[in-house]
Structures are given as structure tokens and as C-alpha cells.
Protein backbone atom coordinates (compact mmCIF):
# COMPACT_ATOMS: atom_id res chain seq x y z
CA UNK A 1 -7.25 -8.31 28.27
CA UNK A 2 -8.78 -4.73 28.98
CA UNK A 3 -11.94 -4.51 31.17
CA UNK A 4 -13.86 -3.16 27.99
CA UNK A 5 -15.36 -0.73 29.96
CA UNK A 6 -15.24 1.83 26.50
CA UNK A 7 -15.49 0.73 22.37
CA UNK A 8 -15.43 2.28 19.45
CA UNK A 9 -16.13 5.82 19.09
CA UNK A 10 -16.66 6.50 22.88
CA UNK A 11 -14.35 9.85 23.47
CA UNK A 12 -11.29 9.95 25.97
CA UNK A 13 -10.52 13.55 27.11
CA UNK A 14 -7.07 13.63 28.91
CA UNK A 15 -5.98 16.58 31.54
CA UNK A 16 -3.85 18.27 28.48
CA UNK A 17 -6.57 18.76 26.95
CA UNK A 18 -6.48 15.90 23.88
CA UNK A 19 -9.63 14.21 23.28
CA UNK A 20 -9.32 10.61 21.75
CA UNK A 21 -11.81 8.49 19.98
CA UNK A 22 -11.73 4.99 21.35
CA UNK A 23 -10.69 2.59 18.29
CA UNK A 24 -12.40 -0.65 17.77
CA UNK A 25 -12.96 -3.23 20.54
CA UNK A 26 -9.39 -5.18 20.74
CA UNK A 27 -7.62 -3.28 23.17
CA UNK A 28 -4.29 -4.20 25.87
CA UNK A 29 -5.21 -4.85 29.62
CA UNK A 30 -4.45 -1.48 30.68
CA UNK A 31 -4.79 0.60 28.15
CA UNK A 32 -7.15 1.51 25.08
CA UNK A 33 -6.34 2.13 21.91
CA UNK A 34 -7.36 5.19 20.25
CA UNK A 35 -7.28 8.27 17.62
CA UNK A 36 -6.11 11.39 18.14
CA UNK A 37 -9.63 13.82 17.62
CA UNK A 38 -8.99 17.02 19.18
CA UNK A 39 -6.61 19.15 21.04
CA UNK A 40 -7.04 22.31 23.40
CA UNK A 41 -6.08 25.68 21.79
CA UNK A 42 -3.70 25.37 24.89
CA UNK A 43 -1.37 23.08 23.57
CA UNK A 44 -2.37 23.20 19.78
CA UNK A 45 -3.24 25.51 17.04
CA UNK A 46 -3.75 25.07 13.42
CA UNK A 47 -4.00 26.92 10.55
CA UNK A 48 -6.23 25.05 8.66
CA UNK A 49 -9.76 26.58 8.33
CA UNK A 50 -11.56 23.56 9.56
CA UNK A 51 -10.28 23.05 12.20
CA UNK A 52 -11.56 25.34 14.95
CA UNK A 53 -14.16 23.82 17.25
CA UNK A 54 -15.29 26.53 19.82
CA UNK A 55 -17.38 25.55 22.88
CA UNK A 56 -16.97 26.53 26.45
CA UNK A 57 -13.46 26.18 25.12
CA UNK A 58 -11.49 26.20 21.43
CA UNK A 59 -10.20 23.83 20.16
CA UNK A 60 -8.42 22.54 16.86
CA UNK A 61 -9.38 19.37 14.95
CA UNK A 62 -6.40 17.45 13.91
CA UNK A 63 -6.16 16.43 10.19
CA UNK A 64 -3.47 13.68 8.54
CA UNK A 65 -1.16 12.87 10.86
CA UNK A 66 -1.12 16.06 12.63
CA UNK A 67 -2.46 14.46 16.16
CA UNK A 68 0.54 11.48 15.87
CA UNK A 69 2.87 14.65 15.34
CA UNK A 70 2.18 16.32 18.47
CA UNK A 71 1.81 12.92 20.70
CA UNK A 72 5.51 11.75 19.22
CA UNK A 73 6.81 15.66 19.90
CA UNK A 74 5.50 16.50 23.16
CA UNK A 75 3.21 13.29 24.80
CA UNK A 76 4.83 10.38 24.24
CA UNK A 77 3.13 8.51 26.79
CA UNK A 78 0.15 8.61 24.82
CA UNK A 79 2.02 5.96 22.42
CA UNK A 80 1.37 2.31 23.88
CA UNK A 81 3.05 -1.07 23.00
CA UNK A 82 1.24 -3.24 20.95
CA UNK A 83 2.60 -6.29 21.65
CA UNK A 84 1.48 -8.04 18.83
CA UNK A 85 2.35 -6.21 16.37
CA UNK A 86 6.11 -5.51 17.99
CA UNK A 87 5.59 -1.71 17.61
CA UNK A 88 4.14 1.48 19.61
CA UNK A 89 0.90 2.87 18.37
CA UNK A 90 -1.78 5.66 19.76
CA UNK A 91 -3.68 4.86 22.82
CA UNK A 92 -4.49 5.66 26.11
CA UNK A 93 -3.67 4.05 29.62
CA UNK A 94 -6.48 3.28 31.80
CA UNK A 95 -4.92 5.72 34.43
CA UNK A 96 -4.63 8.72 32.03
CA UNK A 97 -8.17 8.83 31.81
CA UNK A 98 -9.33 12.58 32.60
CA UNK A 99 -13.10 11.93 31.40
CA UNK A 100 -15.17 10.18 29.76
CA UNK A 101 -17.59 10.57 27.02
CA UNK A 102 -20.42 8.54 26.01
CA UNK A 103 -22.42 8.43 22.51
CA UNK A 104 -25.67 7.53 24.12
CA UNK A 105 -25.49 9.21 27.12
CA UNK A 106 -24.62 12.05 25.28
CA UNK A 107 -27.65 11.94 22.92
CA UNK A 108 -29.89 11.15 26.08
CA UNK A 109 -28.61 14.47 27.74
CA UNK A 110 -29.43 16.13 24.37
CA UNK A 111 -32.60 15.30 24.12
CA UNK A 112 -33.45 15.56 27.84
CA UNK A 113 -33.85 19.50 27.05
CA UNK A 114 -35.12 21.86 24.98
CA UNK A 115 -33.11 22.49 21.71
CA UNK A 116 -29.94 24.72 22.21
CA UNK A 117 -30.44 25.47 18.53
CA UNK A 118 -31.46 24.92 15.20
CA UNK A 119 -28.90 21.81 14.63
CA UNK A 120 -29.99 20.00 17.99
CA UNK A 121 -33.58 20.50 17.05
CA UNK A 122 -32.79 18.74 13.10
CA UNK A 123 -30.99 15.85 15.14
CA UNK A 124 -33.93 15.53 17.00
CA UNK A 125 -36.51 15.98 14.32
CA UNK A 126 -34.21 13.36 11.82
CA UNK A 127 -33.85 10.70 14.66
CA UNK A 128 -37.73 10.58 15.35
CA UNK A 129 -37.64 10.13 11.37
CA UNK A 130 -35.38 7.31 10.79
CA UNK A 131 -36.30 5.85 14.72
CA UNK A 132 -39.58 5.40 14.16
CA UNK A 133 -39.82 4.10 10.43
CA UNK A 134 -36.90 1.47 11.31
CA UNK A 135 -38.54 0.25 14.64
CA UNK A 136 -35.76 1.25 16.53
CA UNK A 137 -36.18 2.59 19.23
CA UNK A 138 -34.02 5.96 20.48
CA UNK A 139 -31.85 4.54 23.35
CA UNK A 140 -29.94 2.21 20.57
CA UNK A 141 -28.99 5.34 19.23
CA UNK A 142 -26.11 7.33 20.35
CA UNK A 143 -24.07 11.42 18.97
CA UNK A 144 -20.52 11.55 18.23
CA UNK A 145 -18.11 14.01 16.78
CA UNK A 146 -18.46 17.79 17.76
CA UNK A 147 -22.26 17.25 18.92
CA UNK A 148 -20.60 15.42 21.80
CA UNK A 149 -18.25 17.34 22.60
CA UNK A 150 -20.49 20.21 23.23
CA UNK A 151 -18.50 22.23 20.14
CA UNK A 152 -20.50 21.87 16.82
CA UNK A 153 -21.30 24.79 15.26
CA UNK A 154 -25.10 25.56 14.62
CA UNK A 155 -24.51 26.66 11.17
CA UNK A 156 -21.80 24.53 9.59
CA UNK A 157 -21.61 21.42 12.20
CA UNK A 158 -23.23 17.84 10.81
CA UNK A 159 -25.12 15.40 12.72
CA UNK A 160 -22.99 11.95 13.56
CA UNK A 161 -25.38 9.03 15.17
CA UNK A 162 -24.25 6.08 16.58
CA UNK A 163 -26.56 2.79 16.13
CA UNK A 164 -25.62 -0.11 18.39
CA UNK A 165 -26.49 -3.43 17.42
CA UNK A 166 -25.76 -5.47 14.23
CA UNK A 167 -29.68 -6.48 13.75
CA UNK A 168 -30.43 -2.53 14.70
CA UNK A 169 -27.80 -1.84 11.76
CA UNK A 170 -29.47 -3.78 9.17
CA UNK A 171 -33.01 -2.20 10.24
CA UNK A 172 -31.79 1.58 9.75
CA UNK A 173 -29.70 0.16 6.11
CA UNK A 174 -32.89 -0.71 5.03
CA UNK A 175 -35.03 2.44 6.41
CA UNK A 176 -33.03 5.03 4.91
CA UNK A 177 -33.02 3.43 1.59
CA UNK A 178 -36.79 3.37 1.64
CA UNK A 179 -36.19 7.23 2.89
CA UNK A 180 -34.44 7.99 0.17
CA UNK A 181 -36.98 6.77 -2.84
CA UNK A 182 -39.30 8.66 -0.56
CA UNK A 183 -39.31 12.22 -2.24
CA UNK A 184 -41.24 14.00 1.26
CA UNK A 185 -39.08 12.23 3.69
CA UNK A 186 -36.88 14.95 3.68
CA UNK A 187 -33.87 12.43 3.63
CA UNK A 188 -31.62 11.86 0.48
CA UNK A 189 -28.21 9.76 -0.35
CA UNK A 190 -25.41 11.91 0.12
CA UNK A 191 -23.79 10.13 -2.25
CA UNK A 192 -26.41 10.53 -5.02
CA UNK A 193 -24.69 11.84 -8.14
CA UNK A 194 -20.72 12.35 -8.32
CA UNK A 195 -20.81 16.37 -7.62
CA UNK A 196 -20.63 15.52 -4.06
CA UNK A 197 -16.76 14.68 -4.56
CA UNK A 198 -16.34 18.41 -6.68
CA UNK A 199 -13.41 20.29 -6.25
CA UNK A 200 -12.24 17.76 -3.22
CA UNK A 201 -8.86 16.66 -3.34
CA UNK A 202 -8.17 12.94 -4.48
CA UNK A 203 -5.49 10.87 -3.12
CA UNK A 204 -6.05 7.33 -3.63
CA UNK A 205 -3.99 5.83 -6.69
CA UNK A 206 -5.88 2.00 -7.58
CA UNK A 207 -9.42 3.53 -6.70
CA UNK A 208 -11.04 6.19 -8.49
CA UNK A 209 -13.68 8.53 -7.89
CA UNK A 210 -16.54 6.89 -9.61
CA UNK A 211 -15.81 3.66 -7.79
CA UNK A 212 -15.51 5.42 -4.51
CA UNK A 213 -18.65 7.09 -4.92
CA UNK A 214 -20.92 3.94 -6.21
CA UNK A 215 -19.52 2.25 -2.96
CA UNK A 216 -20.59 4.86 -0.49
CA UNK A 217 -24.12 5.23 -2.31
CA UNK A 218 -24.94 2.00 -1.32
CA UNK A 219 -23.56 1.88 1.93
CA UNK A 220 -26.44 4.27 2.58
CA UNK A 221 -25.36 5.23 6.01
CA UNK A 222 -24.64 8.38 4.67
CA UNK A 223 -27.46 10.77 4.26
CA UNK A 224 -28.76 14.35 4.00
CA UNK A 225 -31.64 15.88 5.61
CA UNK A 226 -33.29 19.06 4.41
CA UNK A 227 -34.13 20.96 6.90
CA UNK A 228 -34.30 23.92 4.82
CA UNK A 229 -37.38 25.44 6.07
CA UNK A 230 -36.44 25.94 9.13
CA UNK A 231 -32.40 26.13 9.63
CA UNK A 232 -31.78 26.88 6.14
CA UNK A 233 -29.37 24.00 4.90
CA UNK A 234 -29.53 20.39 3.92
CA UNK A 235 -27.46 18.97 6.66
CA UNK A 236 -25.09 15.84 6.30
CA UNK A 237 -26.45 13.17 8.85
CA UNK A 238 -24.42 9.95 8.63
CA UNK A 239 -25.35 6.65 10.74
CA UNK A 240 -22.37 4.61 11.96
CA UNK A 241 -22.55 1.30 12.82
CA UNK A 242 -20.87 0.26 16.40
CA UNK A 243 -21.25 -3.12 18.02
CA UNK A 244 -23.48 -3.88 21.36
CA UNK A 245 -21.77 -4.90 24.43
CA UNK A 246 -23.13 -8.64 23.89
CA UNK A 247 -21.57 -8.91 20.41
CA UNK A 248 -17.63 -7.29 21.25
CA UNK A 249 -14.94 -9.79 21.67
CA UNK A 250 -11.79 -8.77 22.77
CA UNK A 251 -9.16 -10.30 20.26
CA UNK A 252 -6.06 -8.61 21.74
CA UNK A 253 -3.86 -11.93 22.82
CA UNK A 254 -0.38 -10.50 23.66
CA UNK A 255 0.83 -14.10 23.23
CA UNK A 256 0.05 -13.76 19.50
CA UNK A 257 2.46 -12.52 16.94
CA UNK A 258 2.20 -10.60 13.43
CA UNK A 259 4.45 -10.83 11.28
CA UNK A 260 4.60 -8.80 7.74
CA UNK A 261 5.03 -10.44 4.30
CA UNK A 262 5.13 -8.08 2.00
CA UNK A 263 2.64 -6.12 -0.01
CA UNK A 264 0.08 -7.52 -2.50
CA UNK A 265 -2.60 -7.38 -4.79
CA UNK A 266 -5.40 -10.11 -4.67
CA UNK A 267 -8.74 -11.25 -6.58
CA UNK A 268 -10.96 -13.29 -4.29
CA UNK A 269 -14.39 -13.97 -3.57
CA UNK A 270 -15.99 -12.81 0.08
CA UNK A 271 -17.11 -15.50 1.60
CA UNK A 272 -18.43 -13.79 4.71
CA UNK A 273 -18.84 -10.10 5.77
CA UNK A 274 -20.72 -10.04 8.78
CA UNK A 275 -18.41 -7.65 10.58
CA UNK A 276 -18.09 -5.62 7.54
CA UNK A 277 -19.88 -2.33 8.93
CA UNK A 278 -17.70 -2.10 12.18
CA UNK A 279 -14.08 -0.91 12.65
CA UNK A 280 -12.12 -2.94 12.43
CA UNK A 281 -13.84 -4.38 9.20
CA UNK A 282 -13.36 -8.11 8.93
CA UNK A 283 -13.90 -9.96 5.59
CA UNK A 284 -13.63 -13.50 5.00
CA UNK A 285 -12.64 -14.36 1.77
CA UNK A 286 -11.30 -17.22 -0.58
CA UNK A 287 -8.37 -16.16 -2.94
CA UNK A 288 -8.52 -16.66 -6.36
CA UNK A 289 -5.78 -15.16 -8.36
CA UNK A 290 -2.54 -13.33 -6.54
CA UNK A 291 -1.84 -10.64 -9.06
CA UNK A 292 1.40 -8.98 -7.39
CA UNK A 293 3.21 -9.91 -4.38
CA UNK A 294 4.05 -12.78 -2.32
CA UNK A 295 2.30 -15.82 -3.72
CA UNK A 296 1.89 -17.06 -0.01
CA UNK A 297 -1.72 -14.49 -0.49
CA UNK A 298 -3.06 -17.11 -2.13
CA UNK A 299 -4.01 -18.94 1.58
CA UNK A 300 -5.24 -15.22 2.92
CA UNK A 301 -8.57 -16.17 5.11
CA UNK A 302 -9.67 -12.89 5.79
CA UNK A 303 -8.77 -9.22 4.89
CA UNK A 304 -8.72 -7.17 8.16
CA UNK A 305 -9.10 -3.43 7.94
CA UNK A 306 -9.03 -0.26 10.03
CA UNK A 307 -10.07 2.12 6.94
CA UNK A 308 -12.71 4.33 7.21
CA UNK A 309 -13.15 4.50 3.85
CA UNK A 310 -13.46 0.19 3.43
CA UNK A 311 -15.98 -0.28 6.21
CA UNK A 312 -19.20 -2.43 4.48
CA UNK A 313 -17.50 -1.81 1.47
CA UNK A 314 -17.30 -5.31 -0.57
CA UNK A 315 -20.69 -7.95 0.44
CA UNK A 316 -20.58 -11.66 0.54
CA UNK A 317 -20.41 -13.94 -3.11
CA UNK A 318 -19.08 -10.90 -4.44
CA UNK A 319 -15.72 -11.21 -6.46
CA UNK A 320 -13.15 -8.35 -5.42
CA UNK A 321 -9.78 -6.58 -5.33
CA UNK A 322 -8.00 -6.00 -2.41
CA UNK A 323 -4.68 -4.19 -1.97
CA UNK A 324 -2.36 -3.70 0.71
CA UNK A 325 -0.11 -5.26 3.57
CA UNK A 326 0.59 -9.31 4.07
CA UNK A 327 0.53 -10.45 7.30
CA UNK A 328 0.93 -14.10 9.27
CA UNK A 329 -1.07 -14.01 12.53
CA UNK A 330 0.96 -16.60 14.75
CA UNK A 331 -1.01 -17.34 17.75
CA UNK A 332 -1.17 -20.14 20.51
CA UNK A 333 -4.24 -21.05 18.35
CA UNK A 334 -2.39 -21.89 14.75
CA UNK A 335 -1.79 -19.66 12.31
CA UNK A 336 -3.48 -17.99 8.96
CA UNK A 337 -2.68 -15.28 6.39
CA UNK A 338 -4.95 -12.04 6.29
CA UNK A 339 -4.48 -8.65 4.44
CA UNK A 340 -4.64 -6.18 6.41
CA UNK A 341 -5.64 -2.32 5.61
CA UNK A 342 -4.23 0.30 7.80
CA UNK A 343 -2.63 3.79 8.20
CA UNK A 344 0.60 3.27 6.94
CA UNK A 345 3.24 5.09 4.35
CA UNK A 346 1.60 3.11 1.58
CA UNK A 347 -2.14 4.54 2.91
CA UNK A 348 -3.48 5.83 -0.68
CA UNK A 349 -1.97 3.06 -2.68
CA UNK A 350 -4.79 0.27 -0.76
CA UNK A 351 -7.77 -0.79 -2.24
CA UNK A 352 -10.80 -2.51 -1.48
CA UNK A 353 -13.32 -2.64 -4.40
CA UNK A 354 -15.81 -5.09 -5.79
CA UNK A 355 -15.65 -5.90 -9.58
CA UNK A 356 -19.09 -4.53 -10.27
């Protein structure tokens, strides 16, 4: 197994200038496995409006698949066996490692100085906000995204915190939904009403706006924080959960074997869902009704997923439908069923709702 010396969301700039976020905790001895973030306006360039990130240097944001793309094209050695899973995914050897970036020491360096400008000093302002309410105190906080990077964009850029710890996760849950029945907290649910999904583009196929929307609102990790009166904007500020070094396990077992069944469609009950705010998101459930695919889902113990979108979405004793892959995880252990939510062809066609 890896060291663990990195976990999820930590960054991973290489000397071609790619920078990689650090996936999960699970990782092969000598390497880690990652997503493509960023690339250098030296080897990449994109049309697409969003995507410019200027610092000290430019560069491009990838969207879709475009970071895969350019790692199949031109950097293949950026795609690492996984060795249970029989294939090649995204990742990064130990040895490839040009630098290092760190959510908390990142926000420690931040706040170390005076504000740069009017977005450092709202990150500042909304973490003494949300720290001190929640009885948490700053150092179990951490920045990712653009902030981190030393790119964001004073104007336009949002503010992405890191909180380690599951107990430290539950504290801020509960904090900024007391923040946001507070009218002068200057904090609100980003996902209040259903205007905040207007004129975006919607891709999924078995989960619709409304559902997607009542799911994130009570996630409430994702906020917005007016700082109107002195920047001029109400700035997205979203809190994502990460584990502390005491609570990772390293589940990569090379020895253990996945094997696909097939696709289905399952009604269960969660049973469990303490891992639910993390990537990957693990759910135990008990099946109650397989209602398409392979009728071996019906002895599924968990649903395993690496979706964005799914993390903390369904809670324990709720009843639920979950769509997407089959798989038998064969290990030196046993073995069990689990569905398992991924990037894949079949990426919009997954689900993961409660029956609310």
C-alpha cells in the first residue's frame, strides 16, 4: 500500500505543468490516484470561457473529459494500473511528483498576511464566521481550488474550504444551517430556491432538477456569503468534507479483484452512511426490490461511489434508488456485491436519490 503521505483534494503539480487533485484515500504503493485539475497554457489551451486561471502563470481548467484527453494523447504515463479493477486509470507515480500542495498549509500561508484582495479578505472574514460559531477551530480548516493555486480571480473566483475531521464535519453541518435561518449572518443556502440551476445545462436522465436541488439544500455545505458591502458580490463558499489522518484507511489490496455484473436499478434501505460526506462515498444498504438488472443486486451490501454529485446524498433508515454499475469485490477476505457510481460512458444515466 502507498505511504499516504497525500488524500483527497491535496494538489499534485507535475514538471509539465498539470496539476492533479489527489482522489480519495485508497491509492497503489507507488503511486496516487488522481484528477486531472489544471494544465499550463504551455501544453494546453481551451476555448471555453471558464477556463482561464491566470496567476504568476495561465493556465486552463479542464472540463469533461478534456484532462483524460490530453494524458491518453500526449502523457501517458500519467495513466496507472489499477490492479483491481484490471484497467489503467489517472494517477500519479510517487516519483513524478514536481510539488506539492497542501489545503491547510495553504490557508495558514493565507492568512499569515495581510489580504491580497477583496476575496482573501471574505475567506477570512467567512471562516472567523462559521469557525467560531461551530467551535472549530481554524487549523481543521484547509483552501482548495484556484485559492490554492495562487490563480483565483478577485472578482469572479469562489471560496473552497476544506474541514478535516468527521466530528468537525457534523459541527460546521449544523452551524451553517443555524447561519442560514440567521437573516444578519450574512450566510445563505446556495441552494435555496430552484433559480440557482437557471439557464444551466442538464444532463442527468433518472434525476431531475427539483430532486437534485432538494438534495444539495440539505447537504448545506454549500453556501453564499454576502459580502456585498464591501467586494460587491454574494460569493459562493462551499465546505467540503475530507477525512483526518487518524480516520483514512487504505483499502487498495492488489490481491483483490472486481469484477462487473451488469447494470441495475435498486430500491433499498441505507442502513449506514457514515462515510457518506467523503469521496469515495460509502453507503451501506439492505436491498429491497431489484427493479432492472441482474437479480444477483438483491445481496448488494453497500453502494460505493466516486460522484461528486452523490456525496451525503441519501441518510441512514431512509428508503432509496440507486442506479448504476454491478460489481463482485473478490478479495482474500470473501466476497460481497456493491453498486458502484463512477465516471463511466453510462455517467448521466446513475442515480442516487431518496424517495422523499
Amino acid at each position: 500500500m502507498a505511504n499516504l503521505n497525500l488524500r483527497d483534494r491535496d494538489a499534485i503539480q507535475t514538471k509539465e505543468g498539470i496539476i492533479f487533485r489527489v482522489f480519495g484515500y485508497s491509492h497503489p504503493k507507488t503511486s496516487y490516484i488522481c484528477d486531472a485539475e489544471y494544465a499550463s497554457a504551455k501544453i494546453f489551451t481551451s476555448k471555453d470561457p471558464r477556463a482561464p486561471r491566470e496567476g504568476k502563470e495561465l493556465f486552463y481548467k479542464f472540463y469533461n473529459d478534456e484532462g483524460l484527453k490530453l494524458i491518453k494523447q500526449k502523457y501517458e504515463w500519467y495513466l496507472i494500473e489499477h490492479e483491481m479493477l484490471g484497467l489503467n486509470i489517472v494517477g500519479v507515480p510517487e516519483n513524478f511528483l514536481a510539488s506539492i500542495r497542501e489545503p491547510q498549509a495553504g490557508l495558514k500561508k493565507l492568512l499569515a498576511n495581510d489580504p491580497t484582495d477583496q476575496l482573501v479578505s471574505a475567506m477570512k472574514q467567512a471562516l472567523e464566521v462559521v469557525s467560531n460559531n461551530a467551535g472549530v477551530s481554524w487549523e481543521r480548516f484547509g483552501i482548495f481550488g484556484s485559492m490554492l493555486h495562487g490563480f483565483h480571480h478577485p472578482k469572479y473566483s469562489d471560496i473552497d474550504f476544506t474541514i478535516y475531521g468527521k466530528a468537525e464535519n457534523k459541527k460546521i453541518v449544523q452551524t451553517l444551517a443555524q447561519l442560514y435561518c440567521d437573516s444578519g449572518s450574512g450566510f445563505s443556502n446556495e441552494f435555496e430556491t430552484e433559480n440557482v440551476m437557471a439557464n444551466k445545462r442538464w444532463l442527468f436522465e433518472n434525476f431531475g432538477v427539483k430532486d437534485f436541488v432538494w438534495h444539495q439544500r440539505r447537504k448545506m455545505i454549500y453556501g453564499l456569503y454576502d459580502d456585498r458591502t464591501k467586494s460587491g458580490r454574494i460569493i459562493k463558499a462551499e465546505f467540503e468534507p475530507v477525512k483526518a489522518w487518524e480516520e483514512i484507511r487504505n483499502e487498495y489490496d492488489p490481491k483483490t479483484i472486481i469484477t462487473q455484473k451488469g447494470w441495475v436499478r435498486l430500491k433499498a434501505r441505507v442502513i449506514s452512511d457514515e462515510d457518506a460526506p467523503f469521496i469515495p462515498s460509502v453507503y451501506g444498504i439492505e436491498p429491497l426490490e431489484v427493479l432492472k438488472g441482474p437479480k444477483g443486486a438483491i445481496e448488494a451490501i453497500r453502494i460505493f461511489s466516486y460522484m461528486e454529485e452523490f456525496r451525503q446524498q441519501v441518510q441512514r433508515d431512509e428508503t432509496i434508488i440507486v442506479e448504476g454499475s454491478l460489481e463482485e469485490v473478490i478479495s482474500p477476505m470473501g466476497s460481497y456485491m456493491q453498486v458502484t457510481l463512477t465516471y463511466c460512458p453510462r455517467y448521466y444515466e446513475q442515480v442516487l436519490k431518496t424517495l422523499h
